[in-house]
Protein backbone atom coordinates (compact mmCIF):
# COMPACT_ATOMS: atom_id res chain seq x y z
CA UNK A 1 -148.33 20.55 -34.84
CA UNK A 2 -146.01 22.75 -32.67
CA UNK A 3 -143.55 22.34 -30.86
CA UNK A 4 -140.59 24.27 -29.11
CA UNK A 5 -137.69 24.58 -31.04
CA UNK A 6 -135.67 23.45 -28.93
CA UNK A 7 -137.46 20.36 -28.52
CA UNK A 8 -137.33 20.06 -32.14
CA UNK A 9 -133.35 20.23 -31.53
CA UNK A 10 -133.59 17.62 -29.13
CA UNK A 11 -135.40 15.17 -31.67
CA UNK A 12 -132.30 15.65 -33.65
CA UNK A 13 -131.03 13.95 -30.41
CA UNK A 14 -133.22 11.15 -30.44
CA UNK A 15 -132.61 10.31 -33.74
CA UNK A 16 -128.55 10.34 -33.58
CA UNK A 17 -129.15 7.96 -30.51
CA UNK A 18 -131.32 5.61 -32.80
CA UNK A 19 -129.27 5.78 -35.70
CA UNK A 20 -126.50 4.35 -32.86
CA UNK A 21 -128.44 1.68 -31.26
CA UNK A 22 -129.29 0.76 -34.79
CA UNK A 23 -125.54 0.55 -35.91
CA UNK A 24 -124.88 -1.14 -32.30
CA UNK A 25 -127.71 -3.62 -33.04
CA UNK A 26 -126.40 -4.50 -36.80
CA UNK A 27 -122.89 -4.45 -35.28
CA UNK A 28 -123.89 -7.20 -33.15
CA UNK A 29 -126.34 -9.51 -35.83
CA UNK A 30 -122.80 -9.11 -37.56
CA UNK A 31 -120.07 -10.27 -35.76
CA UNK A 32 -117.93 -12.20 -37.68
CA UNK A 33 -117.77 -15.22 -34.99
CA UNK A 34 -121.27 -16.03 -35.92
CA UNK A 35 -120.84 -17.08 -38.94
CA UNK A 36 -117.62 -18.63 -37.89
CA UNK A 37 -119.34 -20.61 -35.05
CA UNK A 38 -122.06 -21.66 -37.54
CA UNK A 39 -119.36 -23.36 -39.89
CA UNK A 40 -117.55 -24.92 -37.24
CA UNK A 41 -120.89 -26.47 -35.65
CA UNK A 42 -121.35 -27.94 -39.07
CA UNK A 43 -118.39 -29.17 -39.46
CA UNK A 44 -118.95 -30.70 -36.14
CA UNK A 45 -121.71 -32.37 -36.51
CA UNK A 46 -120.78 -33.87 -40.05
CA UNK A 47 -117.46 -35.00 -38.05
CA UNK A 48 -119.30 -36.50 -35.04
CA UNK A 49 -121.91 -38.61 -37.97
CA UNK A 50 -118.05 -39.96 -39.30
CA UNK A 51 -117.28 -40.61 -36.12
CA UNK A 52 -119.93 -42.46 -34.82
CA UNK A 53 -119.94 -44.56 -37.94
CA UNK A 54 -116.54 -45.21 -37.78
CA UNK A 55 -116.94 -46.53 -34.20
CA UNK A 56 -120.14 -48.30 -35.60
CA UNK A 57 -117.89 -50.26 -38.15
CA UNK A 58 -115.11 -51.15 -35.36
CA UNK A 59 -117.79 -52.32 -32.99
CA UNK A 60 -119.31 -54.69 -35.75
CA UNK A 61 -116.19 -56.30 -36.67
CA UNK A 62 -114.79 -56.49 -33.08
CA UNK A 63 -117.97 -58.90 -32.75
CA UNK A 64 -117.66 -60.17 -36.49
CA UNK A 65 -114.06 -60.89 -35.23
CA UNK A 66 -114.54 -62.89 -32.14
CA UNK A 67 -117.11 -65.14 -33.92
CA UNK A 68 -114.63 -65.93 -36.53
CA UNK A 69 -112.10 -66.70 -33.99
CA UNK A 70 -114.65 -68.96 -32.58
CA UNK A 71 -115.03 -70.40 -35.84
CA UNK A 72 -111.96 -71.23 -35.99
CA UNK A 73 -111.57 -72.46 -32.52
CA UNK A 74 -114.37 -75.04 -33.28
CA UNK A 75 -112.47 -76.52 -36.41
CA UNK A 76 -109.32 -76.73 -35.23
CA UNK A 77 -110.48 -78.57 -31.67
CA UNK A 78 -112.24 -81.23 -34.09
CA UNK A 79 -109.20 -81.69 -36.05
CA UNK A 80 -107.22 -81.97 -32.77
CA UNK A 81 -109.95 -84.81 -31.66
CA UNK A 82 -109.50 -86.49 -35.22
CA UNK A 83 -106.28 -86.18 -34.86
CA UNK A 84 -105.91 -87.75 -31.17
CA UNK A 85 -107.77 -91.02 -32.32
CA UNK A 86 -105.50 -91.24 -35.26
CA UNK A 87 -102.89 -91.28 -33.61
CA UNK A 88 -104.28 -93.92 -30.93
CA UNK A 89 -104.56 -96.73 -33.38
CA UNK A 90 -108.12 -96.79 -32.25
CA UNK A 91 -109.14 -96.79 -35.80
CA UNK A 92 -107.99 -99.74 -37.31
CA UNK A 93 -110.33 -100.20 -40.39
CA UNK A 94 -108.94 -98.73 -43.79
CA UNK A 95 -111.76 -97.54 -44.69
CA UNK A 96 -112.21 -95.55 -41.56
CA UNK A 97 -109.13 -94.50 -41.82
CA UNK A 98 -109.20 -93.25 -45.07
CA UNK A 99 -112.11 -91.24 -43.85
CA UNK A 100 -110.59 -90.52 -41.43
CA UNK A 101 -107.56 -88.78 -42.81
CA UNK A 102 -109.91 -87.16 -45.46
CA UNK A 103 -111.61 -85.17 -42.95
CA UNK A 104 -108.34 -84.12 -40.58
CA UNK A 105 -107.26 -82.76 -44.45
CA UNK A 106 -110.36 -81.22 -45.09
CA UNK A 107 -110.43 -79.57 -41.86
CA UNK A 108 -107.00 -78.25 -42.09
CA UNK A 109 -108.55 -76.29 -45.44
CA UNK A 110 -111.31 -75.33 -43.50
CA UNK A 111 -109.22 -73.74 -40.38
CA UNK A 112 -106.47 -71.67 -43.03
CA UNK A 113 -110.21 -70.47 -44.69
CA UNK A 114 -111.53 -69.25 -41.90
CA UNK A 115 -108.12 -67.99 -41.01
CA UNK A 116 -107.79 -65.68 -43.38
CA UNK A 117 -111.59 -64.83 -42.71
CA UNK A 118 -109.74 -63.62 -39.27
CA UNK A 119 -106.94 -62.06 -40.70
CA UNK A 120 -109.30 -59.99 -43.04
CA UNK A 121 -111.80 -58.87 -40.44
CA UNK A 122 -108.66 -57.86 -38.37
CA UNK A 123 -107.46 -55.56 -40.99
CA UNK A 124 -110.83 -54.05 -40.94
CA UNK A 125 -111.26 -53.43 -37.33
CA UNK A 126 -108.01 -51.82 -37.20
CA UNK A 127 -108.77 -49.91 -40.23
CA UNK A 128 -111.90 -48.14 -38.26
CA UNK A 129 -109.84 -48.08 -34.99
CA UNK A 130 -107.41 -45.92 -36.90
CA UNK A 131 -110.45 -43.85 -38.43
CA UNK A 132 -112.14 -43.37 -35.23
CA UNK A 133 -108.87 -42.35 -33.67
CA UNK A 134 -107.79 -39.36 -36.51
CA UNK A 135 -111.62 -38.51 -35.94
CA UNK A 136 -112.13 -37.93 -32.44
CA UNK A 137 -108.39 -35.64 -32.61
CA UNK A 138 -110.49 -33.77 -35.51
CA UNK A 139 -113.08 -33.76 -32.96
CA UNK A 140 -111.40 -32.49 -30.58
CA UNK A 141 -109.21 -30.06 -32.41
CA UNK A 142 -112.60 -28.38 -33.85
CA UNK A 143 -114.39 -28.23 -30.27
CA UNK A 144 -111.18 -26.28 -29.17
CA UNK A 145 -111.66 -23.92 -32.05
CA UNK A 146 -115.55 -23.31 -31.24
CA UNK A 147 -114.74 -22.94 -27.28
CA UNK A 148 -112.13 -20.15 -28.39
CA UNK A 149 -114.46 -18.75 -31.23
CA UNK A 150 -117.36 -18.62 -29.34
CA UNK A 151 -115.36 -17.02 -25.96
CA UNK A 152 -114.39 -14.42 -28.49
CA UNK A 153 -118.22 -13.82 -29.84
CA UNK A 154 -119.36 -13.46 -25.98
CA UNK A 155 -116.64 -10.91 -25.44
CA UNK A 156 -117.58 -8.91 -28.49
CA UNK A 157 -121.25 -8.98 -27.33
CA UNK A 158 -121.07 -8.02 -23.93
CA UNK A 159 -119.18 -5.10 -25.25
CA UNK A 160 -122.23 -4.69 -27.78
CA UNK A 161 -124.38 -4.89 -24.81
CA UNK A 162 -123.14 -2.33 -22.91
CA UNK A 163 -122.58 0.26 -25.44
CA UNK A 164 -126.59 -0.58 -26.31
CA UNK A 165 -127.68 -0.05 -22.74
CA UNK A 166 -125.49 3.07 -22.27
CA UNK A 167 -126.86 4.58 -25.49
CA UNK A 168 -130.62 3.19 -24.81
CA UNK A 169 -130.72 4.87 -20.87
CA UNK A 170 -129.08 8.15 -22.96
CA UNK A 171 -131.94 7.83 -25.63
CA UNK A 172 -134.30 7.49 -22.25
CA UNK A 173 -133.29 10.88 -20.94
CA UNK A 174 -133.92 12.91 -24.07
CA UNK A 175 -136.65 11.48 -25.08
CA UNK A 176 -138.14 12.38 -21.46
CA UNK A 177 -137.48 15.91 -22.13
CA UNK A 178 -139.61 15.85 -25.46
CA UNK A 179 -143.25 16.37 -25.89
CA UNK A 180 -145.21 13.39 -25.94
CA UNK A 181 -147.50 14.43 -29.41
CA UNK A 182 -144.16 15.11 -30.77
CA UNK A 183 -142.46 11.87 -30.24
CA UNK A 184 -145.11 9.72 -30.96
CA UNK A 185 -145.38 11.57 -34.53
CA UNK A 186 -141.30 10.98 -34.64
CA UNK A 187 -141.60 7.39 -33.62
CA UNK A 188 -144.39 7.20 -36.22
CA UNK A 189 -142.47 8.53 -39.15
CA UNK A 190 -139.17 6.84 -38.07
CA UNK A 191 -141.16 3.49 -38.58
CA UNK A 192 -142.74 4.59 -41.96
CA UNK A 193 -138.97 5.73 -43.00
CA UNK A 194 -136.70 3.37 -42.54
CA UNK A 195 -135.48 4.60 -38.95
CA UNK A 196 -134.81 8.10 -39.80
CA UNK A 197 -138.11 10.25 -38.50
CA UNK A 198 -136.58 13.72 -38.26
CA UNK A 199 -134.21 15.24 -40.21
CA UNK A 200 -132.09 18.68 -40.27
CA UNK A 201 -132.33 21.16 -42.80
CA UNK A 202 -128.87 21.59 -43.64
CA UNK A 203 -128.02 24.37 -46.06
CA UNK A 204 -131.19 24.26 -47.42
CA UNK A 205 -130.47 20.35 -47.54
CA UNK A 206 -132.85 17.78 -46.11
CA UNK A 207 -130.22 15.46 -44.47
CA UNK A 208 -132.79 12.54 -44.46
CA UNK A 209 -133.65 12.37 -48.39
CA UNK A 210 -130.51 14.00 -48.90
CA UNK A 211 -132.62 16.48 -51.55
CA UNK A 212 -132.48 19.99 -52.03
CA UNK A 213 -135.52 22.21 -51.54
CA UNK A 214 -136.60 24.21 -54.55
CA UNK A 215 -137.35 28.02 -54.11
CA UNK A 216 -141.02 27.54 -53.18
CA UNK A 217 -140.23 24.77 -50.30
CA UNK A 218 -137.95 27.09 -48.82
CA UNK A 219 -140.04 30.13 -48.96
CA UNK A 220 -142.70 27.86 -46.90
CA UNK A 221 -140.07 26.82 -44.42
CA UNK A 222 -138.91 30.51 -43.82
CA UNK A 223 -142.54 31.68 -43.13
CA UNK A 224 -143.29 28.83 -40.88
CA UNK A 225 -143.16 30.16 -37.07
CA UNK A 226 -140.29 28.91 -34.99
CA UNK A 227 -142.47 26.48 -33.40
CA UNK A 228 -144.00 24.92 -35.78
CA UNK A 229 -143.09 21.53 -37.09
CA UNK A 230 -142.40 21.43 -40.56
CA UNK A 231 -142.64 18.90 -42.84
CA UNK A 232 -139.92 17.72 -45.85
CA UNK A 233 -142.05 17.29 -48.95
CA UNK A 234 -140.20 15.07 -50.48
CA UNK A 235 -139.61 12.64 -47.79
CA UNK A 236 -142.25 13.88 -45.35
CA UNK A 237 -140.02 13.48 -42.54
CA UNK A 238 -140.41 15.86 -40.08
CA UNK A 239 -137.13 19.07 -40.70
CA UNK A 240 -135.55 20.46 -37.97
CA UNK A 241 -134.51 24.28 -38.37
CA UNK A 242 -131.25 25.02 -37.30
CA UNK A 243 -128.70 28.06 -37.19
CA UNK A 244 -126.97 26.00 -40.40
CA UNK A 245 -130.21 25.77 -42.57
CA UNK A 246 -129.63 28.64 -44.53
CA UNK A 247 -132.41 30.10 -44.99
C-alpha cells in the first residue's frame, strides 16, 4: 500500500487522538465516585431492609399492645362488676360468697399478669420506635452523602464529556484528510493491537512494540519509497517515517 507521507504523518494524528479518547474514556469508567456511589447504595439498601423491619416490629407490638390493654380492660371491668355486687349485699349465701371473693382475688392476679404483659410489650415498642428513629437519621444522613457524591460524579462526567466530544470532532477532521484504504488498514490494525495501529519509528525505535530494529529491518525501511507504507515486523503495526527515525 502507498500512501503520502504526509498522510502517514497525519495517522500519527489519529492515533494520539485515540490514545486520548481512550484515556478520556478509562478516565471516566474510573471515577472514583462510582465506586463510592456503589457502596453507599449498598449501604442504603441494607439500612432501608433495618429500617423497614424495625418499623415492622413497632407496628406489631403497637397492635400486640392495644390488645393487651384490652385484655386487661376486660378483667379488670369484671372484677369491678364482682366487686359492685359484693359490695351490695346482694350475695348473701357463704358459699357464694366465698366464690365470690375467690374470683375478685383471682382476677386481681389475672389483671397484674396481664399487666406486666403491657408493661413488657411497651418496652418493646419503644425499643423499635427508638431503632426506627436512629435508622431513618442513618437514612437520611447516607442519602445526603449519595446526593453530594453523585452531584460530584455528574460534574466530573460532563467534564469527561466534553473533553471526549472536543477530542472525537478533532479526531473527525484528521481523519477526513486521510485516505480511506489507509485508515481502514489503521482502524484494522488498531483493533488487532490493542488500540495502537500506527506507530513512529523513533531512532530506529518502533514506539508501538517499543523494539529496536536489527540492521536488516532498517536497511528495508531505508529502501522503501517515501510513500510507501511500511510495516514493523515485530509488531506489524504500520511505522511512520519521520525526520527523527534515524535512518
Amino acid at each position: 500500500m502507498n500512501a503520502a507521507p504526509a498522510d502517514q504523518i497525519r495517522l500519527l494524528d489519529v492515533q494520539a487522538l485515540d490514545v486520548r479518547l481512550s484515556q478520556l474514556a478509562h478516565k471516566r469508567a474510573s471515577l472514583p465516585e462510582h465506586a463510592e456511589i456503589e457502596t453507599l447504595n449498598a449501604d442504603l439498601t441494607q439500612l432501608r431492609d433495618l429500617l423497614v423491619a424495625a418499623q415492622t416490629e413497632e407496628s406489631d407490638t403497637a397492635r400486640e399492645q392495644t390488645k393487651a390493654e384490652q385484655d386487661v380492660d376486660q378483667v379488670r371491668q369484671r372484677a369491678a362488676r364482682d366487686q359492685k355486687r359484693l359490695d351490695s349485699g346482694a350475695v348473701t349465701s357463704p358459699k357464694d360468697l366465698e366464690n365470690l371473693q375467690s374470683e375478685i382475688a383471682s382476677l386481681a392476679r389475672r389483671q397484674g399478669a396481664l399487666e406486666d404483659v403491657v408493661l413488657e410489650i411497651m418496652e418493646r415498642r419503644e425499643s423499635a420506635q427508638a431503632r426506627a428513629a436512629e435508622l431513618t437519621g442513618q437514612v437520611a444522613a447516607v442519602e445526603a452523602k449519595t446526593v453530594d457524591a453523585t452531584a460530584r460524579r455528574d460534574a466530573a462526567t460532563e467534564g469527561l464529556d466534553a473533553e471526549i466530544a472536543t477530542a472525537t470532532k478533532e479526531r473527525e477532521v484528521v481523519a477526513g484528510s486521510i485516505p480511506a484504504d489507509l485508515l481502514k488498514l489503521y482502524e484494522k490494525l488498531r483493533t488487532q493491537q490493542g488500540g495502537v495501529g500506527a506507530a513512529r519509528l523513533y531512532q530506529r525505535r518502533c514506539e508501538g512494540c517499543r523494539l529496536e530494529l536489527n540492521i536488516t529491518e532498517i536497511n528495508e525501511v531505508k529502501a522503501a519509497k517515501p510513500d510507501e507504507v511500511v510495516r514493523c515486523e515485530n509488531c506489524r503495526r504500520i511505522l511512520v517515517r519521520t525526520p527523527e527515525s534515524g535512518l
